[in-house]
PDB file of N, CA and C in Angstrom:
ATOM      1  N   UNK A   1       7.398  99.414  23.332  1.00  0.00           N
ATOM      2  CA  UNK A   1       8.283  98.589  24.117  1.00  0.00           C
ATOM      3  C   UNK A   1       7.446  97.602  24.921  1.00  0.00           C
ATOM      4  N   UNK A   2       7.626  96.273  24.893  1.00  0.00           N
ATOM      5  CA  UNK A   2       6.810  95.303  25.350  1.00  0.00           C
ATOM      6  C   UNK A   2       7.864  94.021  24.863  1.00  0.00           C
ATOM      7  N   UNK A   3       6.815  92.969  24.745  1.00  0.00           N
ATOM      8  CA  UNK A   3       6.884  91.894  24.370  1.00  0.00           C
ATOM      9  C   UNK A   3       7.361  91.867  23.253  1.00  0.00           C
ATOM     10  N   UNK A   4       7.269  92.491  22.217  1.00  0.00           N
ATOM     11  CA  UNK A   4       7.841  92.511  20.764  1.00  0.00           C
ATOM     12  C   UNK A   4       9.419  92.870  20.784  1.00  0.00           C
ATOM     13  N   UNK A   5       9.777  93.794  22.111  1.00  0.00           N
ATOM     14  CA  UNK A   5      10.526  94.455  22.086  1.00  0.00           C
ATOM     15  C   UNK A   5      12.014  93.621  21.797  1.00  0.00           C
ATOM     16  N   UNK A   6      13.227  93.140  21.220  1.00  0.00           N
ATOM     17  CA  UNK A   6      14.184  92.410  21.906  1.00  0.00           C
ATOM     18  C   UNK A   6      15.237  92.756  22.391  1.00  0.00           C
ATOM     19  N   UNK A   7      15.412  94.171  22.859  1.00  0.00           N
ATOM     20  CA  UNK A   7      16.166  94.865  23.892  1.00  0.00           C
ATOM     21  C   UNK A   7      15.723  94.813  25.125  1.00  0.00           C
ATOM     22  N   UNK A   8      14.723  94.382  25.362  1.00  0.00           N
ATOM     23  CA  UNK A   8      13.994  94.344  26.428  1.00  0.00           C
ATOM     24  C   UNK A   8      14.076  92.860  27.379  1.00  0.00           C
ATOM     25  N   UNK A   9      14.091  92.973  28.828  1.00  0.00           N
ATOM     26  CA  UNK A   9      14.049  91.960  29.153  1.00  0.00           C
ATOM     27  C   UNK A   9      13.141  91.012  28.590  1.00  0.00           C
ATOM     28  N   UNK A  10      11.974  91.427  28.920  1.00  0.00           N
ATOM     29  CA  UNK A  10      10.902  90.774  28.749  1.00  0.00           C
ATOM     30  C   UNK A  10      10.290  90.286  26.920  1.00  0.00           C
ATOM     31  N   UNK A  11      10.866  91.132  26.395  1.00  0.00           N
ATOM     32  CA  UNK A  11      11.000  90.944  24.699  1.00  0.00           C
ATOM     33  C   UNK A  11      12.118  89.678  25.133  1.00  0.00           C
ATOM     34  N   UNK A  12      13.142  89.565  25.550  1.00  0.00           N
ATOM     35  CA  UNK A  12      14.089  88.322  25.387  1.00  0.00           C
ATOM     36  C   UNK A  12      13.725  87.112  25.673  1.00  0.00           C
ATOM     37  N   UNK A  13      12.475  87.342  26.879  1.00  0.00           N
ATOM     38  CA  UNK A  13      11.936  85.956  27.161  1.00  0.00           C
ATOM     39  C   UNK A  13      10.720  85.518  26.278  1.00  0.00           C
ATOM     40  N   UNK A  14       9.993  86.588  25.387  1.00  0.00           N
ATOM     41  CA  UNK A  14       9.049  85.943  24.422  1.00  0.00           C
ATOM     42  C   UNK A  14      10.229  85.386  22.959  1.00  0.00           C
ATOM     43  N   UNK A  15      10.857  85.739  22.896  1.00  0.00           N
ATOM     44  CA  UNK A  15      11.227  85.515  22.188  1.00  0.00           C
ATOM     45  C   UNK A  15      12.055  84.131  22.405  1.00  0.00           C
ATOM     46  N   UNK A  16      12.791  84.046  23.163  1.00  0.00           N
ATOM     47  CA  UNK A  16      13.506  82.760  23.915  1.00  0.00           C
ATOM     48  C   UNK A  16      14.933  82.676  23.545  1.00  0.00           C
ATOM     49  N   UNK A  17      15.490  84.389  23.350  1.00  0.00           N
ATOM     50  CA  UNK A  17      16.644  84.733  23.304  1.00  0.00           C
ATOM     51  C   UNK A  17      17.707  84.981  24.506  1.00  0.00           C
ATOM     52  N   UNK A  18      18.960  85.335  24.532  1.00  0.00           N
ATOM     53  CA  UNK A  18      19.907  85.444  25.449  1.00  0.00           C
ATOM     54  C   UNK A  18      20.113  86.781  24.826  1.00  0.00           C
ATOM     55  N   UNK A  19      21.334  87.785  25.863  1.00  0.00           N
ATOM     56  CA  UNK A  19      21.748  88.905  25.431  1.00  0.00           C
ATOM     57  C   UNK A  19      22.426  89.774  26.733  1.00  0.00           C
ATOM     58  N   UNK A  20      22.301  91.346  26.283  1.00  0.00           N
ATOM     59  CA  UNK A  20      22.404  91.728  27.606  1.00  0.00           C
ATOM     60  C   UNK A  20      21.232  92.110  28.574  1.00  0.00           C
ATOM     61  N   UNK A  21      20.099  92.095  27.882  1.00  0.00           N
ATOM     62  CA  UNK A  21      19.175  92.355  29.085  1.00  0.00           C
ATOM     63  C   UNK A  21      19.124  91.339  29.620  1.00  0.00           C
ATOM     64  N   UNK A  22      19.250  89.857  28.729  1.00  0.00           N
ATOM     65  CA  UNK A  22      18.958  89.425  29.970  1.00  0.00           C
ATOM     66  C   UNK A  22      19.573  87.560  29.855  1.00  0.00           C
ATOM     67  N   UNK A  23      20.951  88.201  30.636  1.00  0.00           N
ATOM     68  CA  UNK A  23      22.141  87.022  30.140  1.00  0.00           C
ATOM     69  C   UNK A  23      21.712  85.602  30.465  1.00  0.00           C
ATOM     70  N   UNK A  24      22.488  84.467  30.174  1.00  0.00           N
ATOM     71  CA  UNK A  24      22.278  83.465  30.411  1.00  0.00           C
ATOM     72  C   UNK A  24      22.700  82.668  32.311  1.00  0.00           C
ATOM     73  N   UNK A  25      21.630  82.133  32.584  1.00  0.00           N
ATOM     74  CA  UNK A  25      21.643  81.607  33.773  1.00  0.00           C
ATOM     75  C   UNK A  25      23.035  81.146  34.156  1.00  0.00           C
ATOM     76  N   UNK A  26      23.982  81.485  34.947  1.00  0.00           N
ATOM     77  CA  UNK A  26      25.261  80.676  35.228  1.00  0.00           C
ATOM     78  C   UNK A  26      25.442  78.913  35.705  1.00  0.00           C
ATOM     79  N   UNK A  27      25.988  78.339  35.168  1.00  0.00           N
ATOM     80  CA  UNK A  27      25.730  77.032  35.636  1.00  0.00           C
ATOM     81  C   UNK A  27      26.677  76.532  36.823  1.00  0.00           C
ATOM     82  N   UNK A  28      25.960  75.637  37.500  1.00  0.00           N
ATOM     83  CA  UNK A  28      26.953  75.095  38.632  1.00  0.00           C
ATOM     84  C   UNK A  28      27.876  74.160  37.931  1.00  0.00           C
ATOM     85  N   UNK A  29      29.343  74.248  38.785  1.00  0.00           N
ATOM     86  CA  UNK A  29      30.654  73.666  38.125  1.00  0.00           C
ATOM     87  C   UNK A  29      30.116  71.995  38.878  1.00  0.00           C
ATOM     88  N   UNK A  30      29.735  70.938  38.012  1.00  0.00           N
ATOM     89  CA  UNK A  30      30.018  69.697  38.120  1.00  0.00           C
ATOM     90  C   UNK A  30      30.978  68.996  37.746  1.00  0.00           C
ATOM     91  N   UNK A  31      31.899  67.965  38.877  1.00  0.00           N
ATOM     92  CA  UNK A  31      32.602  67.288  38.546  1.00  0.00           C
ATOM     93  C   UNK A  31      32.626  66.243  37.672  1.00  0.00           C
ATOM     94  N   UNK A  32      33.085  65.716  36.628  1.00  0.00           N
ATOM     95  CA  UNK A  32      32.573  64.170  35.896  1.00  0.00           C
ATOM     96  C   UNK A  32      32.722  63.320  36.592  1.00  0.00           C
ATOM     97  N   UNK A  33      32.491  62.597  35.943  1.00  0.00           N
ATOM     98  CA  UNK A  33      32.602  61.234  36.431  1.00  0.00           C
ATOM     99  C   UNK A  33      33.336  60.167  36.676  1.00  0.00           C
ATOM    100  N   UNK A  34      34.400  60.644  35.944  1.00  0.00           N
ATOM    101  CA  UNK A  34      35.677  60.142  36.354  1.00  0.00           C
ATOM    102  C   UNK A  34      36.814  60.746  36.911  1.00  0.00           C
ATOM    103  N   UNK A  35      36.598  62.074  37.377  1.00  0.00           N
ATOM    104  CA  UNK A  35      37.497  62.638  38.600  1.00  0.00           C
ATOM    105  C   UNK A  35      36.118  62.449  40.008  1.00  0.00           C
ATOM    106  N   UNK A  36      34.741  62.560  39.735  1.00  0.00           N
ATOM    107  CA  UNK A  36      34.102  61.880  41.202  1.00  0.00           C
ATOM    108  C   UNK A  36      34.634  60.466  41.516  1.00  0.00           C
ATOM    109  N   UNK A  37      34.823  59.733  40.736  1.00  0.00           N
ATOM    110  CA  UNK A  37      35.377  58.172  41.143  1.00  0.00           C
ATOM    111  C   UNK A  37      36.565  58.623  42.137  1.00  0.00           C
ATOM    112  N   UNK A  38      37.546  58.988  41.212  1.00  0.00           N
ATOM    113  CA  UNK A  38      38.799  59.382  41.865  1.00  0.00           C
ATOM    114  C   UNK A  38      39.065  59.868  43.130  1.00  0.00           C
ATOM    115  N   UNK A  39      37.650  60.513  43.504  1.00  0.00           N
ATOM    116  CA  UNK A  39      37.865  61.494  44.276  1.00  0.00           C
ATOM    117  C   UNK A  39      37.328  60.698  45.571  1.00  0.00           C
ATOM    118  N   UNK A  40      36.219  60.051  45.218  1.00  0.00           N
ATOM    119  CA  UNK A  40      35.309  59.146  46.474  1.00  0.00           C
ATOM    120  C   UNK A  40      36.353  58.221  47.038  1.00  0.00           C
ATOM    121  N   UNK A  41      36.086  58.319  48.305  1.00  0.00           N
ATOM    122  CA  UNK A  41      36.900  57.446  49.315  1.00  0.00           C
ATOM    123  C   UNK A  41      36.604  55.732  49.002  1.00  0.00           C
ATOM    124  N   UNK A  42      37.766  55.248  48.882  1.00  0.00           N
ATOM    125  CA  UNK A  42      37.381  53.651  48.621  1.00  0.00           C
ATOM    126  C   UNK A  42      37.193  53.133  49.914  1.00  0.00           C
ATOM    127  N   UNK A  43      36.440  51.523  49.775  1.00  0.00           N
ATOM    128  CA  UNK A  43      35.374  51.067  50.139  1.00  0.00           C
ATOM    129  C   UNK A  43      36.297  49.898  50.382  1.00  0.00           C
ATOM    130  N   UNK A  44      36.484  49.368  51.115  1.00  0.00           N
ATOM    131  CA  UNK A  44      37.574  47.779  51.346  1.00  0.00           C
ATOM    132  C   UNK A  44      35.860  46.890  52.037  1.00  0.00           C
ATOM    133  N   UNK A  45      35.939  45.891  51.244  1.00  0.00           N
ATOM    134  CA  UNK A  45      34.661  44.647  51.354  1.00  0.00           C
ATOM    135  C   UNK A  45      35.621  43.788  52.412  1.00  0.00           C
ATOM    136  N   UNK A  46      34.535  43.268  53.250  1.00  0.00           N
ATOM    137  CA  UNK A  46      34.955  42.533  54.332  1.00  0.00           C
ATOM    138  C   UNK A  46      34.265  41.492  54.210  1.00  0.00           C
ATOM    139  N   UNK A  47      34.924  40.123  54.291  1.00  0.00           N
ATOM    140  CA  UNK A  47      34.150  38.803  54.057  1.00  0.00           C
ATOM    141  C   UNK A  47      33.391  38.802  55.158  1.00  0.00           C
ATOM    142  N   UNK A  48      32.501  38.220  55.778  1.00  0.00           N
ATOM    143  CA  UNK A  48      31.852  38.159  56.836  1.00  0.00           C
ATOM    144  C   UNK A  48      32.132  36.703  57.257  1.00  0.00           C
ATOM    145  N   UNK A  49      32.508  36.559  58.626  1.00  0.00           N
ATOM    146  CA  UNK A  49      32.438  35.057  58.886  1.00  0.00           C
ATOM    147  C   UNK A  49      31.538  34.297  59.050  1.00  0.00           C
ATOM    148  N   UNK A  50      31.570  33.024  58.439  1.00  0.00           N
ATOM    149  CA  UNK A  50      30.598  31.923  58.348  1.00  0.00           C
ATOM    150  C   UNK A  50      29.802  31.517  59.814  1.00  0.00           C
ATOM    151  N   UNK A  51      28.406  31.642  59.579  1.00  0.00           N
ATOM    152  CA  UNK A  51      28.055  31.350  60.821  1.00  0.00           C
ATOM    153  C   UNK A  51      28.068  29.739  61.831  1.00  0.00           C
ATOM    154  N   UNK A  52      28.100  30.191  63.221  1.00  0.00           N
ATOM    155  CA  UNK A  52      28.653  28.213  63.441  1.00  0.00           C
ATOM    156  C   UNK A  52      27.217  27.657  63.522  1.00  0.00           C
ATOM    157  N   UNK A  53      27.522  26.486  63.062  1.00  0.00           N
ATOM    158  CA  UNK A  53      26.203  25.794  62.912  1.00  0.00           C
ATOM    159  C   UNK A  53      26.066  25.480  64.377  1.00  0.00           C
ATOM    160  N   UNK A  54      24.198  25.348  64.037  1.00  0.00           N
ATOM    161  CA  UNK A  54      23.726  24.742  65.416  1.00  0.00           C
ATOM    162  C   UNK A  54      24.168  22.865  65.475  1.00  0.00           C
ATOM    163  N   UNK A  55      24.238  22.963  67.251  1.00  0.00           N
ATOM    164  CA  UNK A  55      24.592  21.742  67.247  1.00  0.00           C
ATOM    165  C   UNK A  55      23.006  20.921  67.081  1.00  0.00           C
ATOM    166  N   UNK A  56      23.415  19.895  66.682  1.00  0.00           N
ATOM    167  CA  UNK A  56      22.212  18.612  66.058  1.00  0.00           C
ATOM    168  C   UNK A  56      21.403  18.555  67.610  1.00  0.00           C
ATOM    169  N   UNK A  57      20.500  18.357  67.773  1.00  0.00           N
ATOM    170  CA  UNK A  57      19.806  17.567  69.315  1.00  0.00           C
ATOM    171  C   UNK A  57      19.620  16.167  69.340  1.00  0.00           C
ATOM    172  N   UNK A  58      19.944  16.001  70.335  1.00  0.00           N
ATOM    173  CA  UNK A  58      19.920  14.468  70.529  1.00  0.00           C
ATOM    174  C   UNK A  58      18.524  14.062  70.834  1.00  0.00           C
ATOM    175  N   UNK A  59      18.172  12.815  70.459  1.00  0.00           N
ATOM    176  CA  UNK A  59      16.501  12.395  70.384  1.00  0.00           C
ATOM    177  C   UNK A  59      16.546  11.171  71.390  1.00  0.00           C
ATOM    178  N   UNK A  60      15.634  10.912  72.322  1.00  0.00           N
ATOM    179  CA  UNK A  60      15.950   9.896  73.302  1.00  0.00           C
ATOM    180  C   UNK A  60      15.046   8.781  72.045  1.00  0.00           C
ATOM    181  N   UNK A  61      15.798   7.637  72.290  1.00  0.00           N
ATOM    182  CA  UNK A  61      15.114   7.085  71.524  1.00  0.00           C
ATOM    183  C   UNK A  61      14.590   5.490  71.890  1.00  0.00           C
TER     184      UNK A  61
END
């Protein structure tokens, strides 16, 4: 019983099998990508107002 073994935990990982010694990692539940859209709070764009120009200087002349 070792490494050769594939009842064995460690036989499952030389080998690079799944089973019951030694089940598969559970995965985290990700949302796609099109219920995350859905889901993200919308975003309203705001024009920004135009800045006032500087006034001209007067030049003694």
């Amino acid at each position: 019983m070792g490494r050769g073994d594939q009842r064995t935990k460690k036989g499952k990982i030389t080998a690079g099998t799944y089973g019951v010694s030694r089940p598969r990692p559970v995965a985290k539940a990700t949302p796609s990508k099109a219920e995350a859209k859905a889901a993200a709070p919308k975003t309203v764009k705001v024009k920004a107002e135009p800045k006032a120009k500087a006034k001209a200087k007067k030049t003694k002349d």
